[in-house]
Protein backbone atom coordinates (compact mmCIF):
# COMPACT_ATOMS: atom_id res chain seq x y z
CA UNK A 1 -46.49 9.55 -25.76
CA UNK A 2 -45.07 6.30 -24.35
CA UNK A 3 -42.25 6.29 -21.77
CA UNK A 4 -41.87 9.79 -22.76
CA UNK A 5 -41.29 9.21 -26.04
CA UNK A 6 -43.64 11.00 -28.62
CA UNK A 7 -44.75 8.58 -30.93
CA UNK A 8 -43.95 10.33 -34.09
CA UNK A 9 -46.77 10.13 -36.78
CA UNK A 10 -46.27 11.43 -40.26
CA UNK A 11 -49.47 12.30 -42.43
CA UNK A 12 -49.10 12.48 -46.24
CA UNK A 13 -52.31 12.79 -47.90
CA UNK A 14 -51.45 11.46 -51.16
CA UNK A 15 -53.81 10.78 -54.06
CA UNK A 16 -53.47 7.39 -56.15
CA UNK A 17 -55.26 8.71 -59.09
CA UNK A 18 -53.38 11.81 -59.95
CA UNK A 19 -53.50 11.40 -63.43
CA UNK A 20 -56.63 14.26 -64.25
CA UNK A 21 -59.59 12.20 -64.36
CA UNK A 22 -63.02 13.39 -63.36
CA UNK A 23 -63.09 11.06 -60.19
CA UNK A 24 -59.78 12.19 -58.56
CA UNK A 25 -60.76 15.63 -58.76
CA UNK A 26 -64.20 15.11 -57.98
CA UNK A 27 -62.81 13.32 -54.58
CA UNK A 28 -61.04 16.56 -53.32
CA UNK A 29 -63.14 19.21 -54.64
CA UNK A 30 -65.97 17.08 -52.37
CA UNK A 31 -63.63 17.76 -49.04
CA UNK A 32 -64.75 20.68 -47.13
CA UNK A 33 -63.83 20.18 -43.80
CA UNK A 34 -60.94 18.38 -42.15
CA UNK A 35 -60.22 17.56 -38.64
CA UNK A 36 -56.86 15.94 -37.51
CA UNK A 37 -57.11 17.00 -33.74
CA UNK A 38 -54.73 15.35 -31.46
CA UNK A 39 -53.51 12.93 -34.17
CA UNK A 40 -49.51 12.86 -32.45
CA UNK A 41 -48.53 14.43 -36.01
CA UNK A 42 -45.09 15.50 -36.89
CA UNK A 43 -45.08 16.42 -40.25
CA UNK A 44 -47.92 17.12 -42.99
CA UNK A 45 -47.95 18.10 -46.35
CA UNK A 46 -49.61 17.57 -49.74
CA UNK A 47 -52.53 19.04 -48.63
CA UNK A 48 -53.09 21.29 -51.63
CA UNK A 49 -54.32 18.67 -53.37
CA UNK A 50 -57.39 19.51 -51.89
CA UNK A 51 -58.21 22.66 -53.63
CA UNK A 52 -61.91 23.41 -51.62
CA UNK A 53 -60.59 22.93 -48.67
CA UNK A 54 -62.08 25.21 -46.64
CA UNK A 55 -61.67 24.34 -43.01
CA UNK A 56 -59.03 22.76 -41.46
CA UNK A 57 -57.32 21.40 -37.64
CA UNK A 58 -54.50 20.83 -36.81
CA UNK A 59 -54.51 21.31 -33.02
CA UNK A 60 -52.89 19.43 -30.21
CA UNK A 61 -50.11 17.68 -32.23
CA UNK A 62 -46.53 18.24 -32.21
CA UNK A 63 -46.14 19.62 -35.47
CA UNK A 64 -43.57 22.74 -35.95
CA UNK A 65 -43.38 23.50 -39.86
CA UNK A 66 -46.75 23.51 -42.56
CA UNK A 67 -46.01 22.84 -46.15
CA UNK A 68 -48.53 23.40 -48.57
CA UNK A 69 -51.42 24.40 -47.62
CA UNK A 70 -55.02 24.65 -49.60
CA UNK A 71 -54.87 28.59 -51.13
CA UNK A 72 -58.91 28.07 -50.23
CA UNK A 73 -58.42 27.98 -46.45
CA UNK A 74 -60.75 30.30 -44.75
CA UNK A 75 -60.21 28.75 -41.37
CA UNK A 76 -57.04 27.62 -39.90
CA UNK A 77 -56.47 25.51 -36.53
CA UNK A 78 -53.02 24.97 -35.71
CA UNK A 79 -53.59 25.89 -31.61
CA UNK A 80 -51.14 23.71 -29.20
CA UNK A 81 -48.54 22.53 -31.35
CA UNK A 82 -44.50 23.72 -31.52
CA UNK A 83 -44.85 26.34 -34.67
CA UNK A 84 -41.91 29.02 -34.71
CA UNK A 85 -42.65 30.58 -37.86
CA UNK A 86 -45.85 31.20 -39.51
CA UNK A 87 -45.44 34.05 -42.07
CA UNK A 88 -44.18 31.44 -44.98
CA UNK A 89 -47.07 29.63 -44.22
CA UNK A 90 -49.65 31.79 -44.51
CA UNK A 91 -48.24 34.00 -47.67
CA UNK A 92 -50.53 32.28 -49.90
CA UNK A 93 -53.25 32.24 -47.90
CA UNK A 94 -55.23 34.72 -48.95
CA UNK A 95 -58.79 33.75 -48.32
CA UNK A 96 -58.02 33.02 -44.33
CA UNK A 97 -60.48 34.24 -42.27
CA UNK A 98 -59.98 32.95 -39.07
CA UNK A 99 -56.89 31.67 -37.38
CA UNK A 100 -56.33 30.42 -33.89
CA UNK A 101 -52.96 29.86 -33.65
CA UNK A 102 -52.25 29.70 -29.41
CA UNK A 103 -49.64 27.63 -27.37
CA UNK A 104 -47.18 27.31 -29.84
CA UNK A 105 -43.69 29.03 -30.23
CA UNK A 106 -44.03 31.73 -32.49
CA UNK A 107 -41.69 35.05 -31.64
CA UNK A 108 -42.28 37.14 -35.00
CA UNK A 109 -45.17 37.21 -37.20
CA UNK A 110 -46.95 39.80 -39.58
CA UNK A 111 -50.03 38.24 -40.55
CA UNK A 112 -49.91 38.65 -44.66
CA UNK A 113 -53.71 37.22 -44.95
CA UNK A 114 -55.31 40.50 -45.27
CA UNK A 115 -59.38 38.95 -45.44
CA UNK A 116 -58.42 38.09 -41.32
CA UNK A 117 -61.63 38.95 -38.91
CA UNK A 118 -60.45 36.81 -36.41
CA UNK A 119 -57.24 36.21 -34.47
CA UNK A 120 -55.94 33.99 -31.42
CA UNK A 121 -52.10 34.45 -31.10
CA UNK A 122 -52.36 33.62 -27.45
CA UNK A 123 -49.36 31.81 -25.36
CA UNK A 124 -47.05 32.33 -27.79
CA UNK A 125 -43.10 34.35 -27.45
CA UNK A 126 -44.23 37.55 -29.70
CA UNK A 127 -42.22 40.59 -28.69
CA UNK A 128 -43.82 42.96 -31.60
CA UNK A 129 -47.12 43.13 -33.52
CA UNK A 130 -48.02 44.92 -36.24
CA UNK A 131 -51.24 45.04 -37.85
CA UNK A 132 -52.78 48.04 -38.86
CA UNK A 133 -53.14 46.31 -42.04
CA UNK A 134 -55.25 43.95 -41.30
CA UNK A 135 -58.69 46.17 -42.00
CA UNK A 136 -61.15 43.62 -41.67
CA UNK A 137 -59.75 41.97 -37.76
CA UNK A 138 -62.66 41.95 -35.90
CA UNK A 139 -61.40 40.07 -32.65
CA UNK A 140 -57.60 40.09 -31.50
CA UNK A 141 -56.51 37.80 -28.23
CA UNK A 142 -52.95 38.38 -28.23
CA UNK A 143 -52.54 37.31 -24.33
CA UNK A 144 -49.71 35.43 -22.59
CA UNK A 145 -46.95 36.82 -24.87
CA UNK A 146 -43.72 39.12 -24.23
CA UNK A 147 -45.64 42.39 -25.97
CA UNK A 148 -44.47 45.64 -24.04
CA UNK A 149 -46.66 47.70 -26.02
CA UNK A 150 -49.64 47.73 -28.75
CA UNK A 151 -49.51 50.91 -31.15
CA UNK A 152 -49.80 49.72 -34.38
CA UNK A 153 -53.52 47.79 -34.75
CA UNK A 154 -56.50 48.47 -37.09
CA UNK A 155 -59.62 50.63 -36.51
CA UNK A 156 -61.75 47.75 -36.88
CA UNK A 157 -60.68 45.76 -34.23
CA UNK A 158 -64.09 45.75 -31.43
CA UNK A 159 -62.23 43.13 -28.81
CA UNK A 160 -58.88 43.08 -28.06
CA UNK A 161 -57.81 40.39 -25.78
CA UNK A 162 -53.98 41.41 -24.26
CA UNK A 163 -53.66 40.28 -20.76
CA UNK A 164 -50.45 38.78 -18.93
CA UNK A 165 -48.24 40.67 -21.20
CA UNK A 166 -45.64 43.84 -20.71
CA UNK A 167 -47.50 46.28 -21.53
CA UNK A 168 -46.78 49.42 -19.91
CA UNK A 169 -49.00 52.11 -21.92
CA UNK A 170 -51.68 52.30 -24.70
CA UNK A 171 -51.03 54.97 -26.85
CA UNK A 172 -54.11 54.69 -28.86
CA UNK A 173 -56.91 52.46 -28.98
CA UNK A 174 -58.64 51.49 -32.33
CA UNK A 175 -61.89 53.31 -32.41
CA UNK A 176 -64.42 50.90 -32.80
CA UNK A 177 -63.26 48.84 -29.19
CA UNK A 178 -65.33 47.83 -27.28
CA UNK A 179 -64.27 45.23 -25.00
CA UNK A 180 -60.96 45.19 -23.64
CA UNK A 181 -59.40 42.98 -21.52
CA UNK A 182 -55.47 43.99 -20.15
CA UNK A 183 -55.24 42.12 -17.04
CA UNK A 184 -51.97 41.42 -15.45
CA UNK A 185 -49.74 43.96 -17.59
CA UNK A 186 -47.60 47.19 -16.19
CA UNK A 187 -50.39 49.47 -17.06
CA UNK A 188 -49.08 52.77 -14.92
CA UNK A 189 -51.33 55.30 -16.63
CA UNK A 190 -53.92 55.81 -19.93
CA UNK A 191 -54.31 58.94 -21.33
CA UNK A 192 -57.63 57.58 -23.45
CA UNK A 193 -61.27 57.89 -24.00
CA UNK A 194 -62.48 54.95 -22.74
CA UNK A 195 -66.29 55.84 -22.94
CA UNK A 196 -67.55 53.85 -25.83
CA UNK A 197 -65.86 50.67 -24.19
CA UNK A 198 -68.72 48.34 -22.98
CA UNK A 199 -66.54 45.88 -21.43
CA UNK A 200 -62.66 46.73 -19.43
CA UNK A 201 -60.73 44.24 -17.66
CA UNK A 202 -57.79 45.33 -15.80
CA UNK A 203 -57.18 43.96 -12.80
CA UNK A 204 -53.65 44.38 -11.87
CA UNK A 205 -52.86 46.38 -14.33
């Protein structure tokens, strides 16, 4: 950023030799891992062309749409950027695993990657979740959002992460909890077993 400009930065990652030879697909089927952290990008795309891909960040740019992204993905980094809408996105990602997706600008999302054991939504505008199912989510931090309640999540989940929302009641907890942290919500009263729960955080609740 200069003189409070952003320096806008568009990535294409294009291949020269896209005519089905053993070498161009032997060059993206060799990429694994990609990092573009705090690149200033704008805009990317064309990164199906590489097919393995199996890990990739985008964090800390200024990017607000994803086009095309490897079907492969099993872990997704897109944390501090200015994303509004993620569902397109991720329809076709169904091998994704992880995805930490905080600080951005997201209001609505349902999460269609159903393989998901891990999940940072943190810092975001979400004013409804819903994602009972989501079988497999393991870890949830859904903090710093406009949530006013949490009803509809999957058994599996074993930390949920909701603090500095709305919240103003639990009406269930998934089963297998054990750490949960609801700090800084509206929290009058919770008519719950909270026995098996190793870990609670509520302070100002």
């Amino acid at each position: 950023m200069i003189l409070g400009h952003i320096i806008c930065k568009m990535i294409s990652i294009i291949f020269d030799c896209l005519d089905g030879t053993s070498d161009t697909r032997r060059v993206s089927n060799n990429i694994k891992t990609l990092e573009l952290k705090g690149k200033n990008i704008v805009c990317i795309y064309n990164l199906d062309l590489l097919e393995d891909l199996k890990e990739l960040d985008l964090s800390d740019n200024y990017i607000q749409e994803l086009y095309g992204l490897p079907e492969n993905l099993e872990i997704l980094n897109i944390s501090n950027n200015r994303i509004v809408d993620l569902d397109k996105t991720l329809l076709d990602l169904k091998k994704l695993q992880i995805l930490l997706a905080s600080n951005n600008s997201i209001s609505d999302i349902t999460l269609p990657c159903l393989l998901l054991t891990k999940v940072d939504l943190s810092n975001n505008s979400i004013l409804f979740l819903c994602l009972k199912h989501l079988k497999n989510l393991f870890w949830l931090d859904c903090s710093d959002n406009l949530l006013k309640e949490l009803t509809l999540l999957p058994e599996s989940i074993r930390i949920l992460i909701c603090k500095d929302n709305y919240i103003t009641y639990f009406k269930d907890l998934p089963i297998k909890l054990i750490v949960l942290d609801c700090s800084n919500n509206f929290i009058n009263k919770v008519n719950l077993d909270l026995s098996k729960l190793k870990f609670l955080f509520k302070k100002k609740c």
